[in-house]
Protein backbone atom coordinates (compact mmCIF):
# COMPACT_ATOMS: atom_id res chain seq x y z
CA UNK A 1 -92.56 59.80 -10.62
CA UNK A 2 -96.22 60.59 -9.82
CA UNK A 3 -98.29 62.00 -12.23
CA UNK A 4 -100.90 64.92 -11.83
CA UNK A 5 -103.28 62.26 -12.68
CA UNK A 6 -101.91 60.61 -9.55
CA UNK A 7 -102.13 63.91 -7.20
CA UNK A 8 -105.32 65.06 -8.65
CA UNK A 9 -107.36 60.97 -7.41
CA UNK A 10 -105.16 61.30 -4.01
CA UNK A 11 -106.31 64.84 -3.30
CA UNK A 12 -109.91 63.78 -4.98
CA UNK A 13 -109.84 67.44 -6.98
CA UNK A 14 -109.57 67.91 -11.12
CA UNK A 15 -106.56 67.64 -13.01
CA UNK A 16 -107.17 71.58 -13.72
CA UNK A 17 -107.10 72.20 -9.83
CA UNK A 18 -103.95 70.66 -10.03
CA UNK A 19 -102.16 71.98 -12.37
CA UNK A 20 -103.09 75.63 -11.40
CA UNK A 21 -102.01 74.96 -7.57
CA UNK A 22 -98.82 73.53 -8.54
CA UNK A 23 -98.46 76.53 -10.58
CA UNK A 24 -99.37 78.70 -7.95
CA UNK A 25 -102.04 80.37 -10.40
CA UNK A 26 -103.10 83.59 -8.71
CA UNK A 27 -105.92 83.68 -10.70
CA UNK A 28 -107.25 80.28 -9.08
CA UNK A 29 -109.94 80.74 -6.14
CA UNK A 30 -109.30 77.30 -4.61
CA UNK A 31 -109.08 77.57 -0.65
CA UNK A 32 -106.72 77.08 1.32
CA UNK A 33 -107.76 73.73 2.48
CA UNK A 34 -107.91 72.20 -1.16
CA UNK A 35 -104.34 73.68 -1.82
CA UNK A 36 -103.34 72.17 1.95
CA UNK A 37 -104.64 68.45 -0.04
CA UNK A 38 -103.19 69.08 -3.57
CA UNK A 39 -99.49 70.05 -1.68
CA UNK A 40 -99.74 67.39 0.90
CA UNK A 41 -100.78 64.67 -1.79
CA UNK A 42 -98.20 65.75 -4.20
CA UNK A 43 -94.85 64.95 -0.97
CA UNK A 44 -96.97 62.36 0.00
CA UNK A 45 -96.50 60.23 -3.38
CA UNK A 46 -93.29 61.87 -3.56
CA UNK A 47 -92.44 59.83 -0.20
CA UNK A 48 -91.66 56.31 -1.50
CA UNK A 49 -90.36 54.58 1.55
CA UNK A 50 -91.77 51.57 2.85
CA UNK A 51 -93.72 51.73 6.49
CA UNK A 52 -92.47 48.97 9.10
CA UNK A 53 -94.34 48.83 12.03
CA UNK A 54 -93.57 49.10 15.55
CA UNK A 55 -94.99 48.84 18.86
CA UNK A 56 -94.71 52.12 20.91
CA UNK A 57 -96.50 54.04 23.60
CA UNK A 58 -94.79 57.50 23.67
CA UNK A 59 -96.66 60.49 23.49
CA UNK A 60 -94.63 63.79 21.35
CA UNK A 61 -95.55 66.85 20.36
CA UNK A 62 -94.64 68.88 17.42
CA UNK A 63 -93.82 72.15 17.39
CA UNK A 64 -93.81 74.14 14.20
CA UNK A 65 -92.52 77.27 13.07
CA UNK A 66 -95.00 77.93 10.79
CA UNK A 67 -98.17 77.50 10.64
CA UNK A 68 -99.82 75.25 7.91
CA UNK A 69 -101.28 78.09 5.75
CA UNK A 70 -97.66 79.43 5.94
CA UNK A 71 -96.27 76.34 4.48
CA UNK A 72 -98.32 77.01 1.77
CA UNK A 73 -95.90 79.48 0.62
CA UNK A 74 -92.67 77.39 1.25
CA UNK A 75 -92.86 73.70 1.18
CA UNK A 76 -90.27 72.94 2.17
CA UNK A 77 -91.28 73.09 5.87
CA UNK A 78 -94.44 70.72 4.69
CA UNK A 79 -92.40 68.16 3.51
CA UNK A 80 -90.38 68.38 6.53
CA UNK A 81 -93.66 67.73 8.92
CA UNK A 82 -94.93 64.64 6.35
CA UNK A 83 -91.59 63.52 7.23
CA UNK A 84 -92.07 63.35 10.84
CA UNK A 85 -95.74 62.34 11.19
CA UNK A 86 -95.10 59.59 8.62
CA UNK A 87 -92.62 58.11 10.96
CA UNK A 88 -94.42 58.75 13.83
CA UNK A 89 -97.54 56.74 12.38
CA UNK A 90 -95.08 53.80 10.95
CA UNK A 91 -93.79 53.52 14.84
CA UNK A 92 -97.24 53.72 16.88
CA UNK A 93 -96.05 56.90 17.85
CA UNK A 94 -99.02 59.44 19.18
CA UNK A 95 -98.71 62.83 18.73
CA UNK A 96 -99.58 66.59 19.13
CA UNK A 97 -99.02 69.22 16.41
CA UNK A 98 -98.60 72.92 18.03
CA UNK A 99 -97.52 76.18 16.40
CA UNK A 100 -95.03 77.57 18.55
CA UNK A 101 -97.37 80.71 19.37
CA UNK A 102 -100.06 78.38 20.90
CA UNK A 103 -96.95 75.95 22.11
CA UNK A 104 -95.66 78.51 24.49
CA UNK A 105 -98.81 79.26 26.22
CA UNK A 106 -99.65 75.53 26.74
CA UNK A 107 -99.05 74.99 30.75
CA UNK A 108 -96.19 72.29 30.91
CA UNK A 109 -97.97 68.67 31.10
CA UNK A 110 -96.40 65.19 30.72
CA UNK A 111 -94.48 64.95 27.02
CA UNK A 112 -92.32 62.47 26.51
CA UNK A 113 -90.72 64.57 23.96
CA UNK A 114 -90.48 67.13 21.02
CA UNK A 115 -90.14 67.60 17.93
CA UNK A 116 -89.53 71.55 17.23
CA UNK A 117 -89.56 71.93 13.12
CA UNK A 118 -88.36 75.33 11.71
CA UNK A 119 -85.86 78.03 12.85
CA UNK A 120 -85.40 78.57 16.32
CA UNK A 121 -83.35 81.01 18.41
CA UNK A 122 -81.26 79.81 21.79
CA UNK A 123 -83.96 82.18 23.75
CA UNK A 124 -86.94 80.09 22.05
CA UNK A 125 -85.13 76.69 22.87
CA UNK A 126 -84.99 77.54 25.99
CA UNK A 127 -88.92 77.67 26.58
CA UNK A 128 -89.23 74.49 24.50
CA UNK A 129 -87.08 73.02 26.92
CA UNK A 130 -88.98 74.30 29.67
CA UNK A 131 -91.58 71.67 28.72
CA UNK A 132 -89.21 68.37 28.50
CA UNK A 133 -86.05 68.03 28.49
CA UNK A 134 -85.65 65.41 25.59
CA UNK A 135 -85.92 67.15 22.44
CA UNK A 136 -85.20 67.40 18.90
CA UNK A 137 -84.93 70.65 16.33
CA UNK A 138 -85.00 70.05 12.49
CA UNK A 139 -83.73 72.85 10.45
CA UNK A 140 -81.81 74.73 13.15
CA UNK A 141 -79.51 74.00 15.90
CA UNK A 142 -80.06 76.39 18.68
CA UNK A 143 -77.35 75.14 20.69
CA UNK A 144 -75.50 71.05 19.72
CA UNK A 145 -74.59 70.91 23.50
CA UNK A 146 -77.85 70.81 24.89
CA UNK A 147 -79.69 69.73 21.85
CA UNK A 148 -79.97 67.54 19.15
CA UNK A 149 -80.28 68.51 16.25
CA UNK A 150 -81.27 67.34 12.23
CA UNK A 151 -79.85 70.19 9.76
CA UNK A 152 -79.81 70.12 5.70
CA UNK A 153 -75.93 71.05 4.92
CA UNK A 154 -77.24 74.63 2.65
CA UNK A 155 -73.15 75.44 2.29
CA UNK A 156 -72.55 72.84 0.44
CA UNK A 157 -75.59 72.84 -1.42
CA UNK A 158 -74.94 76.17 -2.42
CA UNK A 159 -71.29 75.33 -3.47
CA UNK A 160 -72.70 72.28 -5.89
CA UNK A 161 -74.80 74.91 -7.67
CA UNK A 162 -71.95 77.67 -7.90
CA UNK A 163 -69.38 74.91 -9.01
CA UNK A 164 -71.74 73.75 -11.62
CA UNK A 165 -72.16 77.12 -13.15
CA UNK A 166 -68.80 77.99 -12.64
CA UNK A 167 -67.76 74.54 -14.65
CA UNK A 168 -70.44 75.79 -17.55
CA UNK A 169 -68.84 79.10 -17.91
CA UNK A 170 -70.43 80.96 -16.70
CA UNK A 171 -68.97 84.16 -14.72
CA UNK A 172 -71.62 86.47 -14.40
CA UNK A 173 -73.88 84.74 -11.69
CA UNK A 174 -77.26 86.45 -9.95
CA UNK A 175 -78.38 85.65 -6.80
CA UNK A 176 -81.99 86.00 -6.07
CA UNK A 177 -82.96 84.85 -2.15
CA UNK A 178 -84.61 85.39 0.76
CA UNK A 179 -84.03 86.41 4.66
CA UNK A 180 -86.29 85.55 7.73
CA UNK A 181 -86.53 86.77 11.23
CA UNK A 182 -86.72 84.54 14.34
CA UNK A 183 -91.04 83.86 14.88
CA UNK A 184 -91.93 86.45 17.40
CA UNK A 185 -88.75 88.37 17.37
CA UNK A 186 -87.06 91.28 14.94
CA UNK A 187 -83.55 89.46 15.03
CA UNK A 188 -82.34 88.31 11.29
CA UNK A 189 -81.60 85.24 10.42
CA UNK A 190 -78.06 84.99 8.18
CA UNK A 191 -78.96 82.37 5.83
CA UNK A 192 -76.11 80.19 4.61
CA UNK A 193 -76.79 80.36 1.06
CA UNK A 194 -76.60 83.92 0.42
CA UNK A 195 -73.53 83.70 2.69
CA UNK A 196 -71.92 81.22 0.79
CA UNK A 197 -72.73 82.82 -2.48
CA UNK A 198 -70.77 85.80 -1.05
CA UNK A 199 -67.79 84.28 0.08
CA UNK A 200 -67.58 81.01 -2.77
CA UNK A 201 -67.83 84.04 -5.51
CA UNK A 202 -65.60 86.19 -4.05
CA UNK A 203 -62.93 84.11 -3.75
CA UNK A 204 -63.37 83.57 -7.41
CA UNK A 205 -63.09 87.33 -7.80
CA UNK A 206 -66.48 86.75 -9.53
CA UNK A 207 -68.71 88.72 -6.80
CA UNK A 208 -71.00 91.24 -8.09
CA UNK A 209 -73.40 93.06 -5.60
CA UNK A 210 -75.85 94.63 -8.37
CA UNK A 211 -77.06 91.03 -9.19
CA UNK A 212 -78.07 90.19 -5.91
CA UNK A 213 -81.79 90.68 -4.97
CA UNK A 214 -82.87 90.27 -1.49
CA UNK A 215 -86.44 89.47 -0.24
CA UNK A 216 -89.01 87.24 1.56
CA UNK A 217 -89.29 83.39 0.51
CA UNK A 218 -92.22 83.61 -1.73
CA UNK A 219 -93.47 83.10 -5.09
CA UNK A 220 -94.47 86.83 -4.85
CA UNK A 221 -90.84 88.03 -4.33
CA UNK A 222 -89.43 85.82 -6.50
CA UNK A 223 -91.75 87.21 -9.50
CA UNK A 224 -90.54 91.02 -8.41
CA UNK A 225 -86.88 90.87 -7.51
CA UNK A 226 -86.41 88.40 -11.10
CA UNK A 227 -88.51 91.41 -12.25
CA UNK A 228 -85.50 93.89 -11.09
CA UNK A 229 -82.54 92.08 -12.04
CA UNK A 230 -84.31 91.78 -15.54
CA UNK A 231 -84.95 95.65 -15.35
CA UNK A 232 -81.75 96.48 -14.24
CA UNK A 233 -79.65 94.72 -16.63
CA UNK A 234 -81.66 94.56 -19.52
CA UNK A 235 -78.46 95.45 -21.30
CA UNK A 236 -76.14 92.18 -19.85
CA UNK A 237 -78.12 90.11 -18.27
CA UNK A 238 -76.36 87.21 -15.75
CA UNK A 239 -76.33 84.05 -17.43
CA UNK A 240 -76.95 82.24 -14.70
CA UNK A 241 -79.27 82.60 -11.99
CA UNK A 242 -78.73 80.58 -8.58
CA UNK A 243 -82.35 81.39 -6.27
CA UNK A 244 -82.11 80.43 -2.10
CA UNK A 245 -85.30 78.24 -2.92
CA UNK A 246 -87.89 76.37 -5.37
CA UNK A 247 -90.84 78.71 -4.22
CA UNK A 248 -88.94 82.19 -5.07
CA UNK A 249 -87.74 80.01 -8.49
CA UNK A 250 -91.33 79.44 -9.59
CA UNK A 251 -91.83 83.26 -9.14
CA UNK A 252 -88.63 83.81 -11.24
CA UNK A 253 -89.94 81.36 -13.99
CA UNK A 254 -92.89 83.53 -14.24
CA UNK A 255 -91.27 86.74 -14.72
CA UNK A 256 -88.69 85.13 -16.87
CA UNK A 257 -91.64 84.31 -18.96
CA UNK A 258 -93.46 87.20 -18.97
CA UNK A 259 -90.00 89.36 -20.11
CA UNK A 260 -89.23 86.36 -22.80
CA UNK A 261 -86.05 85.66 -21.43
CA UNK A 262 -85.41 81.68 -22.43
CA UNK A 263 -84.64 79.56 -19.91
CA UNK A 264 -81.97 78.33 -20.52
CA UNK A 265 -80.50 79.77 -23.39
CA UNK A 266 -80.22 83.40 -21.91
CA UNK A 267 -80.35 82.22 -18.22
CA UNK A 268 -79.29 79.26 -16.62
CA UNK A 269 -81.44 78.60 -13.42
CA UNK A 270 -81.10 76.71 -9.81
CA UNK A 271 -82.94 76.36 -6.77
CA UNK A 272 -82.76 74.60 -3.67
CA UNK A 273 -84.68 72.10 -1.60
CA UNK A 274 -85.94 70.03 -4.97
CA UNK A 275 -89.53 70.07 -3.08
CA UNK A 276 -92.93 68.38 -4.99
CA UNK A 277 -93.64 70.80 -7.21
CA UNK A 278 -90.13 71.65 -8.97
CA UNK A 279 -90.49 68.55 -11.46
CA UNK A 280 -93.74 69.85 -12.93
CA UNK A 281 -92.84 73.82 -13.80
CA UNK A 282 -91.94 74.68 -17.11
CA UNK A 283 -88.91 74.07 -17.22
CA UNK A 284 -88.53 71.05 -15.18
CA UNK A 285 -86.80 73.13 -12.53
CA UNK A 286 -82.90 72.40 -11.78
CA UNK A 287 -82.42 72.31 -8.11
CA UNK A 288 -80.95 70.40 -5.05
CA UNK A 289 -82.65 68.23 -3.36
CA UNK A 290 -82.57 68.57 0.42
CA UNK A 291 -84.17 65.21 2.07
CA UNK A 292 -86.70 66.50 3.95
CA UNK A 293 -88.22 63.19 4.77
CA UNK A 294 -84.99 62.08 6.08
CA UNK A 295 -84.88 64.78 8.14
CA UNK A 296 -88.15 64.31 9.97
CA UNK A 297 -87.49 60.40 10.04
CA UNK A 298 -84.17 61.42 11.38
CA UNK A 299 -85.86 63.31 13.84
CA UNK A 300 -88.09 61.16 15.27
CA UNK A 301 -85.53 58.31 15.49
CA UNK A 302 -83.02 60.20 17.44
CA UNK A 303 -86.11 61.38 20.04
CA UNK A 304 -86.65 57.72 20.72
CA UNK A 305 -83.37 57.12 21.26
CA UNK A 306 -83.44 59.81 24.38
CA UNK A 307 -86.92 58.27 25.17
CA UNK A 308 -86.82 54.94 25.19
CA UNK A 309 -82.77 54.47 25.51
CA UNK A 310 -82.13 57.18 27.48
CA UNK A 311 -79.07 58.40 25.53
CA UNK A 312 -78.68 62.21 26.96
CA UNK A 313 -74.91 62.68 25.10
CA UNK A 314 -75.57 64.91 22.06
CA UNK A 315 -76.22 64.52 18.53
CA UNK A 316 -76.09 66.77 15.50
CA UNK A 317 -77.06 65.31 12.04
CA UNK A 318 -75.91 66.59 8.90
CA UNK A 319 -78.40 65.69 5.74
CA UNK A 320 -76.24 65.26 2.64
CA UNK A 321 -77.99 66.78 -0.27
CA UNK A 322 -77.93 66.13 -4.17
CA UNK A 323 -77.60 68.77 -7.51
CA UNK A 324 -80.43 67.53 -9.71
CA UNK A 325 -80.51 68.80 -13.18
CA UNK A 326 -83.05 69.61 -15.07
CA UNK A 327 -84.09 71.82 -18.13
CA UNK A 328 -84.36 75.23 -16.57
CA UNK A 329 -79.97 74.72 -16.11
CA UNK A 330 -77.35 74.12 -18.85
């Protein structure tokens, strides 16, 4: 495991700096660009794999769903991107990087391919497709007939957690998680953790609507709606706490703090996605780990096969994912 030590040389910043931005210290006036180095530096030692060469030609781009001050608040999607460019660079692979905003108004040129990162609608993946036929989404699958696709499998990752707490005993579970629209659209996005959560605790007859807090992914949110569970059950409190991802959960930790409710001795709490930062909060945060850089190697693999092999029958990958406990859980 890298130390802060180790993130703090990489990112050439102070061991302060570093320990403030993986906090997400409000009170810090670091810019965005040194945060950009600390987060990128902190998945990049996190990304262990050795880098085989290869001899390639092919020209991609990479279209992103966010932009890279918004994957300052959920880095997940940064991961993802390190992911792909990494194997990009370890193949000879050129590349473009485009936010799908300034993607869209790009007149169509020669691209061998693309990469589109983040959620996408069937409407959007048509334009992409507008400029080349041969691409790849990660994190959505507009349509596995026409497209490949590389997806984390959130069900299950949200049954692993709900399991585990059920097999604790606990029975009185929270929910505290997020919902997103489509970029440049109002439609919602039905995220399959919250759905799963639902369904998973309803069959157990265990389903309570009053501990489930709805808002955007963000350590922001995460601070309030831990805020308003706490406020609204001060008199029986959950004892366990599952949150849709590791941003909202350091938000949670805060205001789990700030209310002195121990963690975990009066609630049990796990994330998702198991990105840099969860193994440094306080707790060490309990979460699953979603293999981003698997995804965007995945990614770029399966693009080359429609580039270079010409394979035009469909794939859809499925990322496995793995429950890793910390001390914020018991």
């Amino acid at each position: 495991m890298a130390t802060i030590k180790d993130i703090a040389e990489k990112a050439g910043v102070s061991l302060a700096t570093v320990s403030r931005v993986l906090n997400y210290d409000e009170s810090l006036s670091a810019t965005e660009a040194t945060k950009k180095k600390v987060f990128e530096a902190a998945e990049e030692l996190a990304y262990k794999k050795g880098r085989r060469k290869y001899n390639a030609a092919s020209s991609i781009a990479i279209v992103h769903w966010y932009t890279e001050k918004e994957e300052l608040e959920d880095l997940y999607y940064m991961s993802i991107r390190l992911g792909v460019e990494q194997r990009c660079q370890s193949k000879g692979i050129k590349f473009e990087k485009y936010v799908y905003d300034d993607f869209i108004e790009l007149e169509p040129g020669h691209i061998d391919g693309i990469i589109a990162v983040g959620k996408f609608s069937y409407e959007q993946a048509q334009i992409i497709f507008k400029f080349s036929s041969q691409v790849v989404f990660v994190d959505s699958s507009p349509d596995s007939e026409q497209f490949d696709a590389v997806v984390a499998n959130f069900e299950r990752a949200a049954e692993k957690v709900l399991q585990h707490f059920l097999d604790g005993g606990h029975t009185r579970i929270g929910y505290i998680g997020g919902r997103e629209n489509y970029r440049l659209e109002s439609k919602k996005i039905d995220d399959p953790r919250e759905l799963t959560f639902h369904s998973f605790l309803m069959n157990h007859g265990l389903y309570d609507e009053t501990l489930v807090f709805i808002g955007d992914f963000t350590v922001h949110d995460g601070q309030r709606l831990m805020g308003q569970l706490i406020e609204a059950h001060r008199d029986k409190l959950p004892s366990a706490v599952f949150v849709a991802n590791d941003t909202m959960a350091v938000g949670c930790l805060r205001a789990l703090h700030e209310y002195q409710v121990p963690v975990p001795d009066a609630i049990s709490l796990i994330s998702v996605n198991d990105v840099s930062i969860s193994k440094y909060m306080y707790p060490a945060l309990s979460t699953v780990k979603v293999y981003t850089e698997v995804m965007g190697e995945t990614a770029v693999d399966l693009l080359m096969e429609q580039v270079n092999e010409g394979r035009n029958i469909r794939k859809r990958v499925d990322i496995a994912t793995t429950l890793v406990l910390r001390n914020s859980s018991k």
